[in-house]
N, C-alpha and C. Protein backbone atom coordinates (compact mmCIF):
# COMPACT_ATOMS: atom_id res chain seq x y z
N UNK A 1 132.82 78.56 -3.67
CA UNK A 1 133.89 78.68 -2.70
C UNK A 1 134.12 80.14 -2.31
N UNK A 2 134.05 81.05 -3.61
CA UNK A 2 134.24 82.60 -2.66
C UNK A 2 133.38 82.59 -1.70
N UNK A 3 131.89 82.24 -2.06
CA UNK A 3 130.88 82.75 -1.15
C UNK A 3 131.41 82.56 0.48
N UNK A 4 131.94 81.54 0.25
CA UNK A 4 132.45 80.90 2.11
C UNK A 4 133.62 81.50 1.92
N UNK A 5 134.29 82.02 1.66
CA UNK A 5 135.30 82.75 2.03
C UNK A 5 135.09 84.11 2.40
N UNK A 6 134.24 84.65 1.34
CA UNK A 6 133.50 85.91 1.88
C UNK A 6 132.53 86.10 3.11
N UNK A 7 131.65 84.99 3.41
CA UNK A 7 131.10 84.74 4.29
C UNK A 7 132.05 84.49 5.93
N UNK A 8 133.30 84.24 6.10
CA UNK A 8 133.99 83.62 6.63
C UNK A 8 134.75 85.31 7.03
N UNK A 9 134.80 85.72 6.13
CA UNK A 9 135.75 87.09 6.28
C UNK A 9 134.54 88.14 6.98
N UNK A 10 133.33 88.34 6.82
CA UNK A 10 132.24 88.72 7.26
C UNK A 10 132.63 88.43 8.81
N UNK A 11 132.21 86.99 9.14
CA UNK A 11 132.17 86.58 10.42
C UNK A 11 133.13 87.20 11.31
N UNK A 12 134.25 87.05 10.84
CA UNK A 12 135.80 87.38 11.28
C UNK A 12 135.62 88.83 11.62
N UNK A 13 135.39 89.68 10.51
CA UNK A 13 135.12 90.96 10.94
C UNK A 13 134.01 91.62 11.83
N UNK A 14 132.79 90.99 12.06
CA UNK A 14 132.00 90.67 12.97
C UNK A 14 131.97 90.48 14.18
N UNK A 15 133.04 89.39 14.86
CA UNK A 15 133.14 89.17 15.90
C UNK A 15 134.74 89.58 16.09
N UNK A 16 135.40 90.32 15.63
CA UNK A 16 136.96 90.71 16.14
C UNK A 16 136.60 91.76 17.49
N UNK A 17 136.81 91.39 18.21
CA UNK A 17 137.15 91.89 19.78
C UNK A 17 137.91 93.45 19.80
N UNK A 18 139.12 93.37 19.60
CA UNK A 18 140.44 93.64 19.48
C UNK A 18 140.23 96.07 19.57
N UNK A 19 139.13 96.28 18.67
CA UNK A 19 139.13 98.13 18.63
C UNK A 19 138.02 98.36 19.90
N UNK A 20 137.87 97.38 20.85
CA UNK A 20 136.83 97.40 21.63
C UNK A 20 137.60 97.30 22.78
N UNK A 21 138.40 96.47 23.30
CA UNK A 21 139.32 96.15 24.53
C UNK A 21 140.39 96.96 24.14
N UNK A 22 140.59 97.54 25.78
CA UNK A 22 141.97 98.54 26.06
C UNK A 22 142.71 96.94 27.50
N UNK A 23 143.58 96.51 26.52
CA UNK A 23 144.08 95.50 27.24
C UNK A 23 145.08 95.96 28.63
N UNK A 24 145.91 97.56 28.31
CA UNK A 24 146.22 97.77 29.12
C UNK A 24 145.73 98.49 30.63
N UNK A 25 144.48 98.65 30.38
CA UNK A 25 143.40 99.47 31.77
C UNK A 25 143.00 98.11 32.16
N UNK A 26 142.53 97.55 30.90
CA UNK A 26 142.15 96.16 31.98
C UNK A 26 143.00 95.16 32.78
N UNK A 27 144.36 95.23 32.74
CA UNK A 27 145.28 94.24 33.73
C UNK A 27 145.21 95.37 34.50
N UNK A 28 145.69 96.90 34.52
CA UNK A 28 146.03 97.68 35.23
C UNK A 28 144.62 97.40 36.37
N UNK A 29 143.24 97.77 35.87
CA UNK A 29 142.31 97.49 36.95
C UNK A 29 142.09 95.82 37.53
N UNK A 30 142.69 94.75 36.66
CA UNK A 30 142.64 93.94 37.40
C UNK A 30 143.40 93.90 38.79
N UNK A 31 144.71 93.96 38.53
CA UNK A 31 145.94 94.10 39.15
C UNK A 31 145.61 94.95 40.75
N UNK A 32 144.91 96.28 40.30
CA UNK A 32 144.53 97.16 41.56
C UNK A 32 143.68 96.37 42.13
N UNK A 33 142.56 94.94 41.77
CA UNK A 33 141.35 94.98 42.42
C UNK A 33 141.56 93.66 43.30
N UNK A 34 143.33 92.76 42.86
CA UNK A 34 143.43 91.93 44.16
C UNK A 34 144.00 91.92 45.03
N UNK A 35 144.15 93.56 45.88
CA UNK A 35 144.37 93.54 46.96
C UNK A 35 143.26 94.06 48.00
N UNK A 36 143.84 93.56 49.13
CA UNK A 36 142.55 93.37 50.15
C UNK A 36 142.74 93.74 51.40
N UNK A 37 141.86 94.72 51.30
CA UNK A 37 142.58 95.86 52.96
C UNK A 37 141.06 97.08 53.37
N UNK A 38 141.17 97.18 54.05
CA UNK A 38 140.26 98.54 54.56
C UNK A 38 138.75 97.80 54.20
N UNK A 39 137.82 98.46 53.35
CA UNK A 39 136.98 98.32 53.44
C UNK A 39 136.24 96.98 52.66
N UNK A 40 137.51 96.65 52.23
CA UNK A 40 137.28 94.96 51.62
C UNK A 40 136.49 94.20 52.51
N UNK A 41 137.26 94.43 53.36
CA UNK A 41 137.52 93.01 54.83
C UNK A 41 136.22 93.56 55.16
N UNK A 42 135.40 94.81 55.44
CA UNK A 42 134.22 94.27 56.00
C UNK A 42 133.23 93.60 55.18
N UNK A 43 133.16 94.09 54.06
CA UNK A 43 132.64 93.76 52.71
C UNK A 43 132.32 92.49 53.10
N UNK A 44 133.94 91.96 52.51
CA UNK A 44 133.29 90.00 52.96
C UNK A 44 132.92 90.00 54.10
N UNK A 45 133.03 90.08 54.84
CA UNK A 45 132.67 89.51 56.35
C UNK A 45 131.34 89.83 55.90
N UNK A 46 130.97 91.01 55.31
CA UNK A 46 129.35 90.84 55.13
C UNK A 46 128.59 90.11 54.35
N UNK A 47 129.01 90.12 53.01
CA UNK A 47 128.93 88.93 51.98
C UNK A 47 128.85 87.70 52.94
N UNK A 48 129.68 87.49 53.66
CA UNK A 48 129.91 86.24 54.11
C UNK A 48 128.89 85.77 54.73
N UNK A 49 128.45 86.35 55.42
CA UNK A 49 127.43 86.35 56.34
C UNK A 49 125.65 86.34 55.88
N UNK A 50 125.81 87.23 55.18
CA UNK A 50 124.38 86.49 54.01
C UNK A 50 123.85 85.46 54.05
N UNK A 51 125.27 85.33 52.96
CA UNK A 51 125.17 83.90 52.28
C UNK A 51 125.00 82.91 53.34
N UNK A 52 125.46 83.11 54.89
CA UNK A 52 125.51 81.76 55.73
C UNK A 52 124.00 81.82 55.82
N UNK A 53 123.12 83.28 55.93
CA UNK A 53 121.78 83.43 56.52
C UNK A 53 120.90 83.24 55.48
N UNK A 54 121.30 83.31 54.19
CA UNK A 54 121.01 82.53 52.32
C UNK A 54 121.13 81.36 52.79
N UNK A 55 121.82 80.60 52.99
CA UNK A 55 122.00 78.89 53.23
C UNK A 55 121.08 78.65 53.99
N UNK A 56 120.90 79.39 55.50
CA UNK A 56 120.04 78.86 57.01
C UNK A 56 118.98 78.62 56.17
N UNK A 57 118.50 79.74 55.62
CA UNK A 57 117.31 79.99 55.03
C UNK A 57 116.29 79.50 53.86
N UNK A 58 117.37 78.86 53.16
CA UNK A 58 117.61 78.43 51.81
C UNK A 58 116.68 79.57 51.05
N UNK A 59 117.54 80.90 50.76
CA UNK A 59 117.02 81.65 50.35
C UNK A 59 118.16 81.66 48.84
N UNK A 60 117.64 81.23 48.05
CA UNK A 60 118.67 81.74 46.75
C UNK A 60 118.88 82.75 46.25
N UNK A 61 117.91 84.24 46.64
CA UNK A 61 118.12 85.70 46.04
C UNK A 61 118.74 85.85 47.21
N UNK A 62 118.78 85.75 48.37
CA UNK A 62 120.22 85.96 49.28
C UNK A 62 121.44 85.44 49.17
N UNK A 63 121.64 84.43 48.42
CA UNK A 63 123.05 83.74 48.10
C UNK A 63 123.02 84.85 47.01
N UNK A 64 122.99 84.93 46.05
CA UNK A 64 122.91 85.19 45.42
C UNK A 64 123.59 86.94 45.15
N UNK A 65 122.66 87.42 46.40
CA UNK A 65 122.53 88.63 46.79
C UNK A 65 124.17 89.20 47.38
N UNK A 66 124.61 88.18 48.07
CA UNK A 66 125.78 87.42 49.07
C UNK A 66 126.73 87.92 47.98
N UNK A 67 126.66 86.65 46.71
CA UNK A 67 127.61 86.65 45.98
C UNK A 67 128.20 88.11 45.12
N UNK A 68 127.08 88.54 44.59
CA UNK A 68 127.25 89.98 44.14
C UNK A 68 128.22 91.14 45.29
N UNK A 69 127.53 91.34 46.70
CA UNK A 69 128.54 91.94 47.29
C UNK A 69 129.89 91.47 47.92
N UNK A 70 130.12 90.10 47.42
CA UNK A 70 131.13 89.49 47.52
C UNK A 70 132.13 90.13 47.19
N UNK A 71 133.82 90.76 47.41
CA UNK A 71 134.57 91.37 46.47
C UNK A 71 136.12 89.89 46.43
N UNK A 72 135.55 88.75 46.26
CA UNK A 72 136.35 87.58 45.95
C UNK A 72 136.59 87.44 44.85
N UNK A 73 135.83 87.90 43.48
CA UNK A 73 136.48 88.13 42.37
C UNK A 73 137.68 88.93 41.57
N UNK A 74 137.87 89.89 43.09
CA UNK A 74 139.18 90.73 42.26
C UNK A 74 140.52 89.47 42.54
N UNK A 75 141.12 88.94 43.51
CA UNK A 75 142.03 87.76 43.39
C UNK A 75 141.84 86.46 42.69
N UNK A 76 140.52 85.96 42.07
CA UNK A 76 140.45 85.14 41.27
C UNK A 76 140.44 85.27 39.76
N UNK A 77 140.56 86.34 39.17
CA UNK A 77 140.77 87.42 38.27
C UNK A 77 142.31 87.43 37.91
N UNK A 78 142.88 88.02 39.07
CA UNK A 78 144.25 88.22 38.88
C UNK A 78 144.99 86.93 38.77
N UNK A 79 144.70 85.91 39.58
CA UNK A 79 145.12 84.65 39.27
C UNK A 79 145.06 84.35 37.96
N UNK A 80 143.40 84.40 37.45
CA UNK A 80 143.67 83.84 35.88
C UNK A 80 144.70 84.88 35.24
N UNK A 81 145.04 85.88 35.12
CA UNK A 81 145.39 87.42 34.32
C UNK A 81 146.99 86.39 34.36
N UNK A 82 147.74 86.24 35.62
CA UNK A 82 148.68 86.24 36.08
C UNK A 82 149.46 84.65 35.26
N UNK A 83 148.27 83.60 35.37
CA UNK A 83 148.15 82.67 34.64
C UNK A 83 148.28 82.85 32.45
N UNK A 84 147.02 83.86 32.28
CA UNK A 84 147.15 84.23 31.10
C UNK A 84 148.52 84.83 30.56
N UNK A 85 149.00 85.58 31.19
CA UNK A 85 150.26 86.23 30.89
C UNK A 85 151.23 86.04 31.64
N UNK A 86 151.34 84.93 31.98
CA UNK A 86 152.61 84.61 33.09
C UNK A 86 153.54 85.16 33.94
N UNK A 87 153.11 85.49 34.54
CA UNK A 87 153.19 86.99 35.59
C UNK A 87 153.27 86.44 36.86
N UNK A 88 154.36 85.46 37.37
CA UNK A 88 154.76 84.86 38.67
C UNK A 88 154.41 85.37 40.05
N UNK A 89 154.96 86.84 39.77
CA UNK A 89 154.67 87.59 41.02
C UNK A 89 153.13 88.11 41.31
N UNK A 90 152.51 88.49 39.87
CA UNK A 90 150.63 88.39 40.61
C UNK A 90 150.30 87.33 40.67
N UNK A 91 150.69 86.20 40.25
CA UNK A 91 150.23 84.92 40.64
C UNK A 91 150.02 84.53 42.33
N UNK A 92 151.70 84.92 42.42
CA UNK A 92 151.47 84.80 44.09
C UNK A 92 151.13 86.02 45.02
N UNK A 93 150.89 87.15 44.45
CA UNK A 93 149.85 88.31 45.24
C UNK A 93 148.68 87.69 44.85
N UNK A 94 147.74 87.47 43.83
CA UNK A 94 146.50 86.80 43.76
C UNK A 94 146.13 86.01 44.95
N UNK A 95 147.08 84.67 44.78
CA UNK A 95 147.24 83.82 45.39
C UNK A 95 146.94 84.16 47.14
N UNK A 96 148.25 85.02 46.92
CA UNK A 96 148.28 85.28 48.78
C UNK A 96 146.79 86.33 49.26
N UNK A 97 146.01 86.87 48.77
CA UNK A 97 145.00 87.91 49.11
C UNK A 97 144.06 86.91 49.32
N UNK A 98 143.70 85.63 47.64
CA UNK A 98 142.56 84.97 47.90
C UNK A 98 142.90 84.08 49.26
N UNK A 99 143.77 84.00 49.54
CA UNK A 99 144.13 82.79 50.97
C UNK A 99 143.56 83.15 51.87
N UNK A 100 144.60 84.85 52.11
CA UNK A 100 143.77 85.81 53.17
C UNK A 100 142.12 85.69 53.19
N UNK A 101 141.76 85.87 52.51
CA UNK A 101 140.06 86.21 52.01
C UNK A 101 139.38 85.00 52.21
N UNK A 102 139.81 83.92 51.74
CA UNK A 102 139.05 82.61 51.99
C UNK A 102 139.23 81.89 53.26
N UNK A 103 140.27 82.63 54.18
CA UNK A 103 140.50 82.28 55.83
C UNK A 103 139.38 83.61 56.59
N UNK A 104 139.11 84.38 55.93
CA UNK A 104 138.60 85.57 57.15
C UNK A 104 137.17 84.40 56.92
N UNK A 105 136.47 84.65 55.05
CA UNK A 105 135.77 83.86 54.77
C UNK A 105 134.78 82.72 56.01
N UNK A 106 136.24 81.50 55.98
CA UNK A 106 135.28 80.66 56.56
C UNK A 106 135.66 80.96 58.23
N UNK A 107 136.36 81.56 58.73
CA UNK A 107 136.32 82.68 60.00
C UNK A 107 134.99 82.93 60.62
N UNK A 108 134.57 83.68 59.25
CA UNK A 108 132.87 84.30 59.79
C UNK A 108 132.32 83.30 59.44
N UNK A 109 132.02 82.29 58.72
CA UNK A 109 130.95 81.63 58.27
C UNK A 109 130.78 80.52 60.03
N UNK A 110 131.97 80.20 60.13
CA UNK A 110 132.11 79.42 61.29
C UNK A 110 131.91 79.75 62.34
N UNK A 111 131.94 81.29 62.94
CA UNK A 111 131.42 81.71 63.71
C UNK A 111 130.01 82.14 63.69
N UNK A 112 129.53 82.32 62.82
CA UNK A 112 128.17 82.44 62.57
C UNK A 112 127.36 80.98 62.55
N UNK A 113 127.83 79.92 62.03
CA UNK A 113 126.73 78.67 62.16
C UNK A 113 127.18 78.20 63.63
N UNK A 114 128.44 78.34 64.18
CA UNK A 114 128.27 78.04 65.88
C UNK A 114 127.18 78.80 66.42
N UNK A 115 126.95 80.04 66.69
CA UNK A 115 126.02 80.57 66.58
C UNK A 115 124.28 79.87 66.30
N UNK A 116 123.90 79.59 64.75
CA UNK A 116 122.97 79.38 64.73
C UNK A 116 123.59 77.91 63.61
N UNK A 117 123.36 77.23 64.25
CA UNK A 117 123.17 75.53 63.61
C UNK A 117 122.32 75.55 61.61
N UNK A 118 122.90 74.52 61.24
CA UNK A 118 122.44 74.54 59.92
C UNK A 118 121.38 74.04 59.83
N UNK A 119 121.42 72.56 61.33
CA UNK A 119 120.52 71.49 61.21
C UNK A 119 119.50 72.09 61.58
N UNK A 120 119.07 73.45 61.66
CA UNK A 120 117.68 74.06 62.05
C UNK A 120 117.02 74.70 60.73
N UNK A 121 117.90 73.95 59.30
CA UNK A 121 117.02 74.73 58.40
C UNK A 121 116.99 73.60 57.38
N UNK A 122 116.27 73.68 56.04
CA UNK A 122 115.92 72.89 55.23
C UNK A 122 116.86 73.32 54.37
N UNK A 123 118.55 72.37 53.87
CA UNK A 123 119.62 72.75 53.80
C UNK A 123 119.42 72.47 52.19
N UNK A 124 118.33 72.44 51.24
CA UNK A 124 118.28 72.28 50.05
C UNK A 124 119.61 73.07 48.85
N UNK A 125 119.47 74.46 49.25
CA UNK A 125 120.24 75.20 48.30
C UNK A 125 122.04 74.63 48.64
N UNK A 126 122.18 74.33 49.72
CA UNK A 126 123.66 74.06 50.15
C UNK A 126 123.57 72.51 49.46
N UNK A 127 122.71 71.62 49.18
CA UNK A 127 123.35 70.41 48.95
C UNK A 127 122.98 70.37 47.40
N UNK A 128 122.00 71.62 46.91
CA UNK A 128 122.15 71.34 45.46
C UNK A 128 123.71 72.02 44.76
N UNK A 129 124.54 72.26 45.52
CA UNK A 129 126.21 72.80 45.04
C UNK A 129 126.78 71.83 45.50
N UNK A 130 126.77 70.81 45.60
CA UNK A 130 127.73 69.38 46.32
C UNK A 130 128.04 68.81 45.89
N UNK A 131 126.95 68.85 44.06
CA UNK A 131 127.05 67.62 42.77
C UNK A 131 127.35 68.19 41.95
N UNK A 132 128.31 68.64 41.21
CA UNK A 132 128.48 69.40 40.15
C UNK A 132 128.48 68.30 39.09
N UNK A 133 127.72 68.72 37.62
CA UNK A 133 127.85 68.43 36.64
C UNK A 133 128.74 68.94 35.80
N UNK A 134 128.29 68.44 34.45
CA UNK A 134 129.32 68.95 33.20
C UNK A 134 128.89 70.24 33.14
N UNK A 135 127.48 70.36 33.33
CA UNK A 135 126.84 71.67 32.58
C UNK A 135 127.09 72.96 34.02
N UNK A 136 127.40 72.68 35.30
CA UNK A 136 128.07 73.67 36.16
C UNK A 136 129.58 74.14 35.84
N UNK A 137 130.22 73.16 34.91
CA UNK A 137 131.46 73.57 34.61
C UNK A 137 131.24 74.30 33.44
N UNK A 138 130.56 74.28 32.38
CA UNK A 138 130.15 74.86 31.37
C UNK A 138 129.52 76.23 31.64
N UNK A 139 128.70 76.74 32.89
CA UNK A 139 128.26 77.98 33.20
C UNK A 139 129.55 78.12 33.67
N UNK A 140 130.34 77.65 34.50
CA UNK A 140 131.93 78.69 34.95
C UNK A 140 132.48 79.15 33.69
N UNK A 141 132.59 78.33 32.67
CA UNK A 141 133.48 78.30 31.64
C UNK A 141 132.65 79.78 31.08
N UNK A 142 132.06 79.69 30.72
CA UNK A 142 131.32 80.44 29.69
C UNK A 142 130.76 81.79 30.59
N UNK A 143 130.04 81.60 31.89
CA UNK A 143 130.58 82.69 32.76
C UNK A 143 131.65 83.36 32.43
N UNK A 144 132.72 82.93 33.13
CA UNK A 144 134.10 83.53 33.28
C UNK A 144 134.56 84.15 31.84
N UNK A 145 134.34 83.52 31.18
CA UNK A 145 135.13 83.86 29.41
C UNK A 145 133.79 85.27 28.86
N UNK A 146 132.50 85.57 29.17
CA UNK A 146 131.88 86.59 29.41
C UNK A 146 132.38 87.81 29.94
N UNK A 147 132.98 87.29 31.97
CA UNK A 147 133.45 88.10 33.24
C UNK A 147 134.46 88.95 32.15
N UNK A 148 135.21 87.89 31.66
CA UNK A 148 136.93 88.91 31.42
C UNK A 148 136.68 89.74 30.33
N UNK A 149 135.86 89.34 28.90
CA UNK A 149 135.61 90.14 28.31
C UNK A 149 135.14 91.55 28.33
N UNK A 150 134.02 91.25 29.44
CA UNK A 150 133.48 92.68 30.07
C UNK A 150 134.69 93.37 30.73
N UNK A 151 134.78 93.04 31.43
CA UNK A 151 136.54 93.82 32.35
C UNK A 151 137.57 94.34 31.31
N UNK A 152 137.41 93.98 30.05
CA UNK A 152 138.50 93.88 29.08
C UNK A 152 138.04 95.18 28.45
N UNK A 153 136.91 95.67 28.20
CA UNK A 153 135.77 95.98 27.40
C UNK A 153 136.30 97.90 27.61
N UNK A 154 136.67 98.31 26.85
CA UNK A 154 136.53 100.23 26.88
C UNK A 154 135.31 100.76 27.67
N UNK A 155 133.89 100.44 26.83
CA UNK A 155 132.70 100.40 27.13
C UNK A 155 132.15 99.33 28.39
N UNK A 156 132.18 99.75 29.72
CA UNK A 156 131.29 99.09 30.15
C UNK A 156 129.72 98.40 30.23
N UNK A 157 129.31 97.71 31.05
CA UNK A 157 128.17 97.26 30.81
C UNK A 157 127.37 96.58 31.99
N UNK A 158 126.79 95.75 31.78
CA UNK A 158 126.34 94.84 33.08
C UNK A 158 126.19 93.78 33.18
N UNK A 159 127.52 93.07 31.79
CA UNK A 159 128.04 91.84 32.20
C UNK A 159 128.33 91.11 33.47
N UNK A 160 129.04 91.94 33.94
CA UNK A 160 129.13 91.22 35.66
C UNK A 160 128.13 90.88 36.36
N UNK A 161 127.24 91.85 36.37
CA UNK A 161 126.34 91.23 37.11
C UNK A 161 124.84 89.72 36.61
N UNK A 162 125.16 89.90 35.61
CA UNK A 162 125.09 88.69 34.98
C UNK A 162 125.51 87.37 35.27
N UNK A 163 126.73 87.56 34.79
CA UNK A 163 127.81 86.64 35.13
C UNK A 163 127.56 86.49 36.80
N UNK A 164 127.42 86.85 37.94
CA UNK A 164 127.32 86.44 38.97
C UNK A 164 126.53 85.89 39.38
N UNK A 165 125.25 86.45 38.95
CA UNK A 165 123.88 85.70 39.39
C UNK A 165 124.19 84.21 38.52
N UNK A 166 124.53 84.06 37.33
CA UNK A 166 124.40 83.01 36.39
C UNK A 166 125.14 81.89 37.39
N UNK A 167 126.40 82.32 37.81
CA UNK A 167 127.63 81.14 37.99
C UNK A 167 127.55 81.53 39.64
């Protein structure tokens, strides 16, 4: 029985998080990264636009590509943060930026497939995201619980970009 207790106290000390995360830089940089103004807005509009020419195309290193210069993760971030620590008022700044962002969003996307039609491409990559399984909720899950750690993290890294291509 020590052995598993000792073994158990090992683990514990092993994986403790806690002299590694500066919890307060990381809400502080969450907090700064869901608002959305100036050079955001072209950002997505460009992201956005990719990804519509990733879809035409069914190019997945352009979705892909899309998603990375995407900057839609700083309000879905703060949502969870705002959620984690119950924080009403970033809830509804989160809230109100991703709205903003997901109206410019399908703005451009819509003006861009008026433009050029979908039905002129082999729409594979768009209809393999239509069926989600258990195991797409399991890459968000495990994604995301990766995303925040890194953000959380003193030491950066290149979790994120991980995490994006993955989910």
């Amino acid at each position: 029985m020590q052995i598993v207790q000792e073994l158990i106290k090992n683990i514990k000390n092993i994986a403790d998080i806690r002299e590694f995360i500066d919890t307060e830089k990381a809400a502080e940089n969450i907090r700064s990264n869901i608002f959305f103004r100036g050079p955001n807005v072209w950002i997505l509009v460009c992201a956005i636009i990719l990804a519509s020419v990733g879809l035409n195309v069914n190019s997945t290193a352009v979705i892909i590509g899309a998603m990375l210069v995407s900057p839609l993760m700083g309000p879905i971030i703060g949502v969870g943060l705002g959620l984690g620590i119950d924080d009403t008022e970033l809830i509804k700044s989160a809230l109100k930026n991703l709205l903003i962002m997901v109206l410019i969003s399908l703005t451009a996307a819509t003006i861009y497939f008026v433009i050029t039609p979908l039905k002129l491409a082999n729409p594979t990559e768009l209809l393999a995201r239509t069926n989600p399984t258990i195991y797409d909720v399991m890459i968000a899950l495990f994604g995301g619980l990766a995303g925040i750690l890194e953000i959380s993290r003193k030491e950066k890294g290149t979790v994120l970009s991980g995490v994006a291509i993955a989910t």
